[in-house]
C-alpha atoms as a PDB file:
ATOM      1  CA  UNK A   1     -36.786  -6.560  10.524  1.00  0.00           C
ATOM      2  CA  UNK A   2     -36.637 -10.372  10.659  1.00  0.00           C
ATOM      3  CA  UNK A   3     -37.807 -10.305  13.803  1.00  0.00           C
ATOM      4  CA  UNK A   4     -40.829  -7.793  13.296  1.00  0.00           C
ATOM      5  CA  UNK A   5     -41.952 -10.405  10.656  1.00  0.00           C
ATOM      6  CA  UNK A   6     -40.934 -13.668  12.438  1.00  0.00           C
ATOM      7  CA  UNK A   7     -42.985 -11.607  15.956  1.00  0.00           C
ATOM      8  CA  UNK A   8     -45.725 -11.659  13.475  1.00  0.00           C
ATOM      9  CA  UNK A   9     -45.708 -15.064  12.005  1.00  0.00           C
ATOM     10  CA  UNK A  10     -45.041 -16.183  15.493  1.00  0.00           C
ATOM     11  CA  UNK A  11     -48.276 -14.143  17.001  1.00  0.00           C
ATOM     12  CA  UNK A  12     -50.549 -15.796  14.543  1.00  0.00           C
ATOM     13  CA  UNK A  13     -49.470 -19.260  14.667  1.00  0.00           C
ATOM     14  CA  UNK A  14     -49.358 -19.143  18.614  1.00  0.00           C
ATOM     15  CA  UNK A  15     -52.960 -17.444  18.566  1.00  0.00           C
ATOM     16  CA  UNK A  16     -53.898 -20.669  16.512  1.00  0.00           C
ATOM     17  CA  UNK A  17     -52.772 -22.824  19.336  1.00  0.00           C
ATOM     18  CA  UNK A  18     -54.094 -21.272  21.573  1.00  0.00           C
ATOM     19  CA  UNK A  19     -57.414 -21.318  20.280  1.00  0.00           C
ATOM     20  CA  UNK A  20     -57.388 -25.098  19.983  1.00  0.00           C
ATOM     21  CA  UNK A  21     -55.741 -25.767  23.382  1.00  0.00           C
ATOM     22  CA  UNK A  22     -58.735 -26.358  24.809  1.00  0.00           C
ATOM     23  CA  UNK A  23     -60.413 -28.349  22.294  1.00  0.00           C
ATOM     24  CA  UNK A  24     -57.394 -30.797  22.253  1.00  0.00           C
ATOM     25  CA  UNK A  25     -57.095 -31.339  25.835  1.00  0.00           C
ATOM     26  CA  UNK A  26     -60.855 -32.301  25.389  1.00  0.00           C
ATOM     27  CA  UNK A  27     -59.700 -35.290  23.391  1.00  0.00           C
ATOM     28  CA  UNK A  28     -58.234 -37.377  26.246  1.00  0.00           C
ATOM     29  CA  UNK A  29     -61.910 -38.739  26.548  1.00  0.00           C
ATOM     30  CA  UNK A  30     -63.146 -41.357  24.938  1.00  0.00           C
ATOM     31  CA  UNK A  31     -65.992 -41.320  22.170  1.00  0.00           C
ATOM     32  CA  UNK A  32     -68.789 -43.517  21.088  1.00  0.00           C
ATOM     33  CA  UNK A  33     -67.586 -45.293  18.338  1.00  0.00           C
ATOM     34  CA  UNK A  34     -71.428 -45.402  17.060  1.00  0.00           C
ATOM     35  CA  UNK A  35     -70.753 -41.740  17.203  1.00  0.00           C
ATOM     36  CA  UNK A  36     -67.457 -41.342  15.512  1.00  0.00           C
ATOM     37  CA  UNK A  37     -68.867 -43.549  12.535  1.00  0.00           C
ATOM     38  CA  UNK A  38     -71.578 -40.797  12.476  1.00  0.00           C
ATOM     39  CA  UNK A  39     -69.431 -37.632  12.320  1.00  0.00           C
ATOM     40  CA  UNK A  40     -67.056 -39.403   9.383  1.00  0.00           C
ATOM     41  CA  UNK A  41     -71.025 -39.788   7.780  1.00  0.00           C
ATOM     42  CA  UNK A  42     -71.615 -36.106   8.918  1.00  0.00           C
ATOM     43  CA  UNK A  43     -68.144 -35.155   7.053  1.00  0.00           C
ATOM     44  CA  UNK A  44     -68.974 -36.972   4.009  1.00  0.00           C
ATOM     45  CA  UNK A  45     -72.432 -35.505   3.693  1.00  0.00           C
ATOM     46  CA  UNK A  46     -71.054 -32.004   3.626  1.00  0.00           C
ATOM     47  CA  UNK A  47     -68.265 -32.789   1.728  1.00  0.00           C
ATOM     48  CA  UNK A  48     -66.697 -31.659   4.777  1.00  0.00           C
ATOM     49  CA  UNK A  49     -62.966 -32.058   3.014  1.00  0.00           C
ATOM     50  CA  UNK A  50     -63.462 -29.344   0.219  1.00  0.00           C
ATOM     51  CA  UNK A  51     -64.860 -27.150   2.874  1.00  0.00           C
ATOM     52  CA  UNK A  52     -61.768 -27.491   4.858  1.00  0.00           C
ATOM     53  CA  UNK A  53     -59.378 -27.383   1.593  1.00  0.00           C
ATOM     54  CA  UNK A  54     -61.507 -23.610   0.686  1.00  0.00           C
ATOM     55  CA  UNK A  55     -60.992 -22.741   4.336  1.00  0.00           C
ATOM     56  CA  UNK A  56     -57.236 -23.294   3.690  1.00  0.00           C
ATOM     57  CA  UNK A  57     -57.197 -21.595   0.990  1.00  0.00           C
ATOM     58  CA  UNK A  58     -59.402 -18.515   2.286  1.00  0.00           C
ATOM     59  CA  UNK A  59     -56.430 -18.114   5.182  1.00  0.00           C
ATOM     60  CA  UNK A  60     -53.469 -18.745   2.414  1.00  0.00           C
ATOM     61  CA  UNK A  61     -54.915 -15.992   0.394  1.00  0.00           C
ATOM     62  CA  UNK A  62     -55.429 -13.855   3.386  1.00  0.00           C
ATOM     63  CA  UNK A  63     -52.109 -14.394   4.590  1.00  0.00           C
ATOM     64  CA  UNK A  64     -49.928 -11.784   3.227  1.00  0.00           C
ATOM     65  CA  UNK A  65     -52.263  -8.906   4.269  1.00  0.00           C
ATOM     66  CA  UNK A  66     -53.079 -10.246   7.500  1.00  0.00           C
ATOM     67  CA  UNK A  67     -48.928 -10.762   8.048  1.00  0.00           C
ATOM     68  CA  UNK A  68     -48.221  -7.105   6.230  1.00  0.00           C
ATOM     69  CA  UNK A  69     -50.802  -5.459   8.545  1.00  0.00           C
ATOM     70  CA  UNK A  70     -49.231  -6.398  11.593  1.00  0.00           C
ATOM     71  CA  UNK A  71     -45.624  -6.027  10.479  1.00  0.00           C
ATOM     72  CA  UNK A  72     -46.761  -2.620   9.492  1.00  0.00           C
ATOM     73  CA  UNK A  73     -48.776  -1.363  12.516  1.00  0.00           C
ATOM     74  CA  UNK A  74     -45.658  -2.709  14.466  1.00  0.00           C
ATOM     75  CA  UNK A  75     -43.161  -1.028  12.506  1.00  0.00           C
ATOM     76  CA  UNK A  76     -45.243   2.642  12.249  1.00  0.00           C
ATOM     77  CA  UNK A  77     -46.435   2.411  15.856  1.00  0.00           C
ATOM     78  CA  UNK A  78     -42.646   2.444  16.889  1.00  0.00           C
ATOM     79  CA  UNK A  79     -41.531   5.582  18.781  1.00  0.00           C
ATOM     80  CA  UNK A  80     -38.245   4.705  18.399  1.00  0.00           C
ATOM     81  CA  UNK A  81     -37.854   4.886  14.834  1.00  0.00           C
ATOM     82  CA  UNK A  82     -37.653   8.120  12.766  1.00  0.00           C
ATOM     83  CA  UNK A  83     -39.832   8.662   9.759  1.00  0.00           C
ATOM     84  CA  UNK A  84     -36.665   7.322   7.708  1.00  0.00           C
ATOM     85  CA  UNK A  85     -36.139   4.336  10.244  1.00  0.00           C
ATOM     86  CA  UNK A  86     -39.823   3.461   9.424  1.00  0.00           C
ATOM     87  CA  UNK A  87     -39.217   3.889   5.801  1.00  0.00           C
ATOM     88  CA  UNK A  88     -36.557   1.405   5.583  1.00  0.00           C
ATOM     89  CA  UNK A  89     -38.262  -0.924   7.822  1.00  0.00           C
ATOM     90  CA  UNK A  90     -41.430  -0.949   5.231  1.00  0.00           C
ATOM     91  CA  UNK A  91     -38.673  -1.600   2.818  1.00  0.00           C
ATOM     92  CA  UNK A  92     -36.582  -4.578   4.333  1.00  0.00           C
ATOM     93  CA  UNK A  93     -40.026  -5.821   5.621  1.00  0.00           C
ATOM     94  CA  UNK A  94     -41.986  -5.671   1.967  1.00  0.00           C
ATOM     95  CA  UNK A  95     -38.233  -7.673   0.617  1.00  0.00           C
ATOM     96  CA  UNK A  96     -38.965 -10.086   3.437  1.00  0.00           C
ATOM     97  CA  UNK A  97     -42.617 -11.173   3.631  1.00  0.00           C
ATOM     98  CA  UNK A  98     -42.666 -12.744   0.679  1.00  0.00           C
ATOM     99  CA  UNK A  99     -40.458 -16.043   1.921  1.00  0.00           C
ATOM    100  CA  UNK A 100     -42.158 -15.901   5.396  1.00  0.00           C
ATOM    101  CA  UNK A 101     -45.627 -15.644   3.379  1.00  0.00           C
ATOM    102  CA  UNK A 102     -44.559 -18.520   1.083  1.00  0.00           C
ATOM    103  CA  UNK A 103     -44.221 -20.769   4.197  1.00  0.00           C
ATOM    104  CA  UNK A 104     -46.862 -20.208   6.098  1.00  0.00           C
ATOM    105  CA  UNK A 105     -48.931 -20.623   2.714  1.00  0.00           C
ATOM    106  CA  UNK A 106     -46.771 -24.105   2.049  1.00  0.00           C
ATOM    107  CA  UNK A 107     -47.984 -25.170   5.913  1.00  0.00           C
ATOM    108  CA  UNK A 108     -51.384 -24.644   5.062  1.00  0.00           C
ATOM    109  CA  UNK A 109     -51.810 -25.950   1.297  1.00  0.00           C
ATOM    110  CA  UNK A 110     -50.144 -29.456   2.297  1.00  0.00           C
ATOM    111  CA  UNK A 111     -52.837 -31.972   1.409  1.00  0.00           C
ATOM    112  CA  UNK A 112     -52.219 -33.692   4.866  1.00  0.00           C
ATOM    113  CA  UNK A 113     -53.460 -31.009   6.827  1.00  0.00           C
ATOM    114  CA  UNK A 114     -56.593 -31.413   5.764  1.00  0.00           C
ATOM    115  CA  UNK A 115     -56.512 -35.240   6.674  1.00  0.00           C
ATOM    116  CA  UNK A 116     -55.118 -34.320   9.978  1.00  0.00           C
ATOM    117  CA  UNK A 117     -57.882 -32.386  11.054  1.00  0.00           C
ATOM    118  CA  UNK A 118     -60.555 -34.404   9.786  1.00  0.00           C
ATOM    119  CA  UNK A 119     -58.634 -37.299  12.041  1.00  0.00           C
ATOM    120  CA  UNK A 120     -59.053 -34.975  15.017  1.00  0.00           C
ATOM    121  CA  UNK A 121     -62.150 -33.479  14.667  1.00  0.00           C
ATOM    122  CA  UNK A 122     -64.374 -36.683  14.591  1.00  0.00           C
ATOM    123  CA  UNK A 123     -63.422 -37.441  18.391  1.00  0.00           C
ATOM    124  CA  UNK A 124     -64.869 -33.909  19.024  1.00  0.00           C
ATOM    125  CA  UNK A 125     -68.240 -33.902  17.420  1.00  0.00           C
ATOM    126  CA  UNK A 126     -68.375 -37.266  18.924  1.00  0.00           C
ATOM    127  CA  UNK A 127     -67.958 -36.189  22.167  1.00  0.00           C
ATOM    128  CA  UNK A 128     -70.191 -33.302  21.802  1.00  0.00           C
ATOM    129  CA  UNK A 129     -72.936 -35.723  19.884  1.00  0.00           C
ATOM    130  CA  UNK A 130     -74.851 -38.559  19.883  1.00  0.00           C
ATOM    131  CA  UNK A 131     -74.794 -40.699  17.215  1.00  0.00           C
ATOM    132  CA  UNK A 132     -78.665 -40.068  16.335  1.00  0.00           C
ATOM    133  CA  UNK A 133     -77.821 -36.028  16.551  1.00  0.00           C
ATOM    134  CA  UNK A 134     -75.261 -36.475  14.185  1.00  0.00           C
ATOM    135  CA  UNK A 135     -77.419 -38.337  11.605  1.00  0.00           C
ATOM    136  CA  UNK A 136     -80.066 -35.946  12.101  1.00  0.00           C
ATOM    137  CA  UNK A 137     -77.597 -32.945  11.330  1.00  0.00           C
ATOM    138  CA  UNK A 138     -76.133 -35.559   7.979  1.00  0.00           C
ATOM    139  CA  UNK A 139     -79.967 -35.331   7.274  1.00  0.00           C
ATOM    140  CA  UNK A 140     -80.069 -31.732   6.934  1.00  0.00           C
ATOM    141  CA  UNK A 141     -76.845 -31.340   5.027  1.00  0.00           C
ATOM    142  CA  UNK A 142     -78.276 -33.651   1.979  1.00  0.00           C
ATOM    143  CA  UNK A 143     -81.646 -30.999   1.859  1.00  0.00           C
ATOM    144  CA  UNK A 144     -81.110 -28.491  -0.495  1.00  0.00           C
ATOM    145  CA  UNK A 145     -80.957 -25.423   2.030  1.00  0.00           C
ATOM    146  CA  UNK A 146     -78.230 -27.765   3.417  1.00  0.00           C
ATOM    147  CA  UNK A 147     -76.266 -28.283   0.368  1.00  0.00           C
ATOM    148  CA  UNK A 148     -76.601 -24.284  -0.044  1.00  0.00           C
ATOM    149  CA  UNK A 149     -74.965 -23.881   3.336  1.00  0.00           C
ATOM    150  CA  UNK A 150     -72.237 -25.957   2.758  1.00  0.00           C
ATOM    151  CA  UNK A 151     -71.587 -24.332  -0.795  1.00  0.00           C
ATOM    152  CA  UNK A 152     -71.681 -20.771   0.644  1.00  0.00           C
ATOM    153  CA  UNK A 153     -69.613 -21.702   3.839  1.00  0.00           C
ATOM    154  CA  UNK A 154     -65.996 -20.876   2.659  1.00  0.00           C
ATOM    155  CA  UNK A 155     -67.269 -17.743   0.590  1.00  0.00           C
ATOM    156  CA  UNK A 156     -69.079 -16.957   4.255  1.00  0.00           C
ATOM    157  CA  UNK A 157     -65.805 -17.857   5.839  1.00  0.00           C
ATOM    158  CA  UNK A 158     -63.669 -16.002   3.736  1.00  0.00           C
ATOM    159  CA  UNK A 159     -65.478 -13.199   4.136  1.00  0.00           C
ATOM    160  CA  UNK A 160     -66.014 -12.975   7.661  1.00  0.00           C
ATOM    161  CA  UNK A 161     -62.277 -13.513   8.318  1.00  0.00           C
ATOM    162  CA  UNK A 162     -61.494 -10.431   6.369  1.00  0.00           C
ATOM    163  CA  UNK A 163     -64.066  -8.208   8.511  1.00  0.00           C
ATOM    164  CA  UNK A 164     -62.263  -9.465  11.392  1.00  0.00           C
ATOM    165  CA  UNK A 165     -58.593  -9.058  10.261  1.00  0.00           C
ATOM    166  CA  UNK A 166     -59.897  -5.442   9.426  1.00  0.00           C
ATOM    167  CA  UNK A 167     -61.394  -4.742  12.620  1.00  0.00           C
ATOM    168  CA  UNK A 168     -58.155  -6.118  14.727  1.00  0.00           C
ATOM    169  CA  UNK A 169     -56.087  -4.773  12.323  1.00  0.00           C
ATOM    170  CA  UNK A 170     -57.783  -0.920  13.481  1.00  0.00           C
ATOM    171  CA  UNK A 171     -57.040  -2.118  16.514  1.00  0.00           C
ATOM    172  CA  UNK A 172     -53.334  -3.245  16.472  1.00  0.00           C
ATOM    173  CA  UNK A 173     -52.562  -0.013  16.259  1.00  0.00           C
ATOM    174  CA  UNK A 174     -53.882   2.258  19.136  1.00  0.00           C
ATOM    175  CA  UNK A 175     -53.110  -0.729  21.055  1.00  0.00           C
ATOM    176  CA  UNK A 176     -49.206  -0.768  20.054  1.00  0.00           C
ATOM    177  CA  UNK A 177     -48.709   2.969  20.646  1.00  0.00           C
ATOM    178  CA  UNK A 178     -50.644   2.757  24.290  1.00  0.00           C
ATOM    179  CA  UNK A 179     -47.908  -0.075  25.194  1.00  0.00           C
ATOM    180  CA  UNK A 180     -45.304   1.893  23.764  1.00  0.00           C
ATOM    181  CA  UNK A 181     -46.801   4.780  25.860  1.00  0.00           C
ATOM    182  CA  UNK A 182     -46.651   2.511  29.159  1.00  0.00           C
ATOM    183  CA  UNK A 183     -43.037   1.020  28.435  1.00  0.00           C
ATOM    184  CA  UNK A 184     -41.552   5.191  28.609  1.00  0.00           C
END
C-alpha cells in the first residue's frame, strides 16, 4: 500500500517537474536587468506574493483528494486484487494518506517556497519582456479591473484546478484498466 501512495505522491511531484523542465532550462540566458527590475515592479503591483501563498494553499487543500483519487483508481482498477484485497487496500491506504498528505502539504506551506519562486520567475518574464511591456502590464494591474483580476485569481485558480483533477481523475481510471488489459 505504501507504494500505491508513495507511486502517487511520486506521479504528482514528477508531473510538476516536468512541467517546469522547460521553463528552467530557459534560464541559462541572461536577462535585462532594466527588465528584471520591472517584473519585481510587476510582482509588487499584483501583490504577486499573496497570489502565490493562495495558490499554495489552493493545491495544499486540494491535496488529499487529488492523492486519494489516484490511490483509489489505482487500487480499484487492479485485476489482481479481489473485492476483499481492494477493501483492505482502501483501508491501509485511508490509515496512510494522512502522513504522506501532511508532507506534501508541509513542502508547499513553507514560507520559502514562495520566495523561491518569486527568485526564479523574474529571469523568466524578463526574458519573455521588455522592460516597457512589463510596466505597461504593472499599469494595468493598479486599474481597478486589474486589482479585480488579481483578487479573483486564486479563487479562479482554485477552481479551475478542481475541474481538472475531476476530469483526469475520470480518466485515471479507464486508462488504468486498458494498461492492465495490455500487461495480460
Amino acid at each position: 500500500m505504501k507504494k500505491i501512495v508513495a507511486s502517487v505522491v511520486t506521479a504528482l511531484v514528477t508531473s510538476l517537474a516536468l512541467s517546469a523542465a522547460p521553463a528552467f532550462a530557459q534560464q541559462q540566458q541572461a536577462a535585462d536587468p532594466a527588465a528584471s527590475a520591472a517584473a519585481k515592479e510587476l510582482f509588487d503591483s499584483m501583490n504577486y506574493r499573496s497570489v502565490l501563498q493562495g495558490m499554495m494553499q489552493q493545491m495544499s487543500q486540494g491535496m488529499a483528494a487529488s492523492m486519494r483519487a489516484g490511490a483509489e483508481a489505482s487500487i480499484n482498477n487492479n485485476p489482481k486484487f479481489s473485492a476483499d484485497d481492494k477493501q483492505k487496500a482502501l483501508a491501509k491506504m485511508e490509515a496512510e494518506l494522512p502522513k504522506a498528505v501532511s508532507a506534501m502539504q508541509s513542502v508547499l506551506s513553507d514560507p520559502t517556497i514562495v520566495d523561491d519562486i518569486l527568485n526564479e520567475t523574474v529571469p523568466i518574464y524578463a526574458r519573455n519582456f521588455s522592460a516597457d511591456e512589463l510596466k505597461q502590464i504593472t499599469a494595468f494591474y493598479r486599474t481597478p479591473v486589474g486589482a479585480k483580476m488579481l483578487t479573483k485569481m486564486p479563487q479562479l485558480m482554485g477552481e479551475g484546478m478542481q475541474v481538472g483533477q475531476q476530469i483526469v481523475a475520470r480518466r485515471v481510471g479507464p486508462m488504468m484498466q486498458k494498461l492492465q488489459q495490455e500487461q495480460k
